[in-house]
N, C-alpha and C. Protein backbone atom coordinates (compact mmCIF):
# COMPACT_ATOMS: atom_id res chain seq x y z
N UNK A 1 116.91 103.73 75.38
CA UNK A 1 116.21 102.89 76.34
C UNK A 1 116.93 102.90 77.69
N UNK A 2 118.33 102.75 77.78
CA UNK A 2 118.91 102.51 79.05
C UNK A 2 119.23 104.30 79.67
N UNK A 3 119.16 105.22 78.72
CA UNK A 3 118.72 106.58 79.47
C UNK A 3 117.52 106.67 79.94
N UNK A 4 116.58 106.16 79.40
CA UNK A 4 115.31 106.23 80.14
C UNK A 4 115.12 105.91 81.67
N UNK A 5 115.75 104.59 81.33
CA UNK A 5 115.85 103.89 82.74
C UNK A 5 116.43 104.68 83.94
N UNK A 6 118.03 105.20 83.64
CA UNK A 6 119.12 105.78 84.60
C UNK A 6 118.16 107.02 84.97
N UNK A 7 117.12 107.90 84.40
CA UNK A 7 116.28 108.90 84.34
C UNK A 7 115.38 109.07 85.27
N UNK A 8 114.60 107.95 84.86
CA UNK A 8 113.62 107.10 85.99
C UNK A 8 114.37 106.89 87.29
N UNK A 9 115.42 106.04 87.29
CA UNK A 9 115.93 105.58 89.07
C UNK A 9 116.46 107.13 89.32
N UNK A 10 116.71 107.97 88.46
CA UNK A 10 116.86 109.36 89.39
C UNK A 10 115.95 110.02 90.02
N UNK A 11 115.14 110.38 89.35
CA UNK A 11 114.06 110.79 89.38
C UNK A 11 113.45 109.74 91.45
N UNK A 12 113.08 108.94 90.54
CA UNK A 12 112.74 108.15 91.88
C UNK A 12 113.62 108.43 93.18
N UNK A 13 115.14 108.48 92.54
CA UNK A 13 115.94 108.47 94.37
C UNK A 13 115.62 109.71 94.76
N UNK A 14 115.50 111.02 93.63
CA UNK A 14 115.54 112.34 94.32
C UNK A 14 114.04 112.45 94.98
N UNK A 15 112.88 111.84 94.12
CA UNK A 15 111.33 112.47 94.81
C UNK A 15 111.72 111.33 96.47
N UNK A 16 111.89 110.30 96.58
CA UNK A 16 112.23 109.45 97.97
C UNK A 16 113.50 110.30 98.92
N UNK A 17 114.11 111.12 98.34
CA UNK A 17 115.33 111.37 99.49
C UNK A 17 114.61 112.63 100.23
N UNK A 18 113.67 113.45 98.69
CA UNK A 18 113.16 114.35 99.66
C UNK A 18 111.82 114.43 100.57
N UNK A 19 111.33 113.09 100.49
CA UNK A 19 109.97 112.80 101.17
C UNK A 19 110.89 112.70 102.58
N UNK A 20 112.03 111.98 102.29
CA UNK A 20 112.68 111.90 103.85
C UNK A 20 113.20 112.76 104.13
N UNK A 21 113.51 113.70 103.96
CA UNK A 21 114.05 115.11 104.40
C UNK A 21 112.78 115.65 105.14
N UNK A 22 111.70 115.46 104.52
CA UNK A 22 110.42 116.17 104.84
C UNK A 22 110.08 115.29 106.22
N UNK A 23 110.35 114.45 106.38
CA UNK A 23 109.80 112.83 107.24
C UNK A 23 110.98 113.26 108.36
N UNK A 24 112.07 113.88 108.18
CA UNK A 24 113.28 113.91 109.11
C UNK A 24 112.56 115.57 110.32
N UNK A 25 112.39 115.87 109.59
CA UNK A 25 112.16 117.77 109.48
C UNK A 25 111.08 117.84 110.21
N UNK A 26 110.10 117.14 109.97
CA UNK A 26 108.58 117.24 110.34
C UNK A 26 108.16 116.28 110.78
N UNK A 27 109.20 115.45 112.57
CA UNK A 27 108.63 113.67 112.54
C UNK A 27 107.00 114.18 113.02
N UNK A 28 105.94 114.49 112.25
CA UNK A 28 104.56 114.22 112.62
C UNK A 28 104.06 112.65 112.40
N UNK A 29 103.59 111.92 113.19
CA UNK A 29 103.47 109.99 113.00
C UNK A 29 102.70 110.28 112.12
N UNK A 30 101.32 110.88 111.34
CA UNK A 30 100.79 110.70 110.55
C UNK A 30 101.13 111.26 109.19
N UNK A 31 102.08 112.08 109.13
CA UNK A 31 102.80 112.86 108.34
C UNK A 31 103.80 111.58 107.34
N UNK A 32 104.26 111.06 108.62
CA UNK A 32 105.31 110.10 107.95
C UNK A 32 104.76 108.76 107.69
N UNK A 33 103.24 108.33 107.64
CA UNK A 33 102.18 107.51 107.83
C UNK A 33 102.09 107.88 106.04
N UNK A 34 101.70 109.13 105.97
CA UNK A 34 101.10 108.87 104.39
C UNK A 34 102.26 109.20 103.49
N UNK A 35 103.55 109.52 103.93
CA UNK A 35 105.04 109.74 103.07
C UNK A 35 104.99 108.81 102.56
N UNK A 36 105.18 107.25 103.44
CA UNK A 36 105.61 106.04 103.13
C UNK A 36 104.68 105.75 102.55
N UNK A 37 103.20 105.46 102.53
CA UNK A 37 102.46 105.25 101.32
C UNK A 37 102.38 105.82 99.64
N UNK A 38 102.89 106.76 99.93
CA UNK A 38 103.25 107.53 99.03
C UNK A 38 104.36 107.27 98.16
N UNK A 39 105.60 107.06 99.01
CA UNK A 39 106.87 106.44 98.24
C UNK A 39 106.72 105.03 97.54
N UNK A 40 105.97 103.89 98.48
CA UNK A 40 105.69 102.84 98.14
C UNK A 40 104.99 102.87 96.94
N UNK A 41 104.16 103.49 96.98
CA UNK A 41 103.15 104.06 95.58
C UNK A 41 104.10 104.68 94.46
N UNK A 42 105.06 105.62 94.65
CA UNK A 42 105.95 105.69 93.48
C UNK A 42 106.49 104.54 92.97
N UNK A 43 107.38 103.90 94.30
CA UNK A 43 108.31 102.84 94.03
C UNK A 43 107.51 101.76 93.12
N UNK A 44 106.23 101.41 93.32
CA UNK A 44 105.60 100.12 92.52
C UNK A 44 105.07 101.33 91.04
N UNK A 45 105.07 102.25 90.82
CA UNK A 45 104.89 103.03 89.81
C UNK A 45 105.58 102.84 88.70
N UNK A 46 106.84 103.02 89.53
CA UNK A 46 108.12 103.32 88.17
C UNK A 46 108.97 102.08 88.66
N UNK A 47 108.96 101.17 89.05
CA UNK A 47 109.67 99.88 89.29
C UNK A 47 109.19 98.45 89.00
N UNK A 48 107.82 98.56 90.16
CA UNK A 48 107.88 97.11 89.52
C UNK A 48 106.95 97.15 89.04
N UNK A 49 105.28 97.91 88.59
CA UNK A 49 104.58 98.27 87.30
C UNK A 49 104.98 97.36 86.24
N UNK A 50 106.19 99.20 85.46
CA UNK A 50 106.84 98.36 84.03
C UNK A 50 107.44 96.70 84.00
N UNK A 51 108.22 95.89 85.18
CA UNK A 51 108.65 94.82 84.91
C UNK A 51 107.15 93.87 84.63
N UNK A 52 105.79 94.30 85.52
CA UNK A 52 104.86 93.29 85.57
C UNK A 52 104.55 93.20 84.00
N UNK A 53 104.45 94.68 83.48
CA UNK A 53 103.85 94.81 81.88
C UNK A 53 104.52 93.61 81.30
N UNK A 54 106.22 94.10 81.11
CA UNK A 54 107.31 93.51 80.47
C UNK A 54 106.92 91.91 80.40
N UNK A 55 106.53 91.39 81.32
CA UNK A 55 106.56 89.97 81.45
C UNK A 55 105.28 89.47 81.39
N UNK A 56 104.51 90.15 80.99
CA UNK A 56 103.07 89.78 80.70
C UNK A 56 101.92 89.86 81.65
N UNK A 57 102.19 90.06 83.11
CA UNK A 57 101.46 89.88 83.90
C UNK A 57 100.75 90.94 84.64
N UNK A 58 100.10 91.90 82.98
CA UNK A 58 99.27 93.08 83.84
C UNK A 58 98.03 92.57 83.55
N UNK A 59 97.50 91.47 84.57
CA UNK A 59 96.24 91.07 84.34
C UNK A 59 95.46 92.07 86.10
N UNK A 60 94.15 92.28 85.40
CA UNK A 60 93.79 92.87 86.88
C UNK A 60 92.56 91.88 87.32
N UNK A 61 93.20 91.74 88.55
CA UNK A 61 92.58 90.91 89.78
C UNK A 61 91.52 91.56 90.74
């Protein structure tokens, strides 16, 4: 269980370090417009998703 986890936050820092490499490389404003939607969209994926499950509160609104 706690490899899963350390797996996951890797996973996550490496796909986010290289959206910003890409975001550093290529400042296009709309480029770096849908990165950050994108990361944000991982980040609530594999972060706070599973805690909402965990605690009961995957009701959809």
């Amino acid at each position: 269980m706690m490899l899963n986890t350390i797996l996951k936050l890797a996973a996550l820092a490496s796909f986010v370090a290289s959206v910003t490499v890409l975001a550093i490389y290529v400042p296009d404003l709309d480029l770096i417009a849908v990165l950050i939607i994108v990361a944000v969209m991982a980040i609530y994926d594999f972060l706070i998703r599973p805690i909402r499950i965990r605690n009961g509160n995957n009701r959809q609104r």
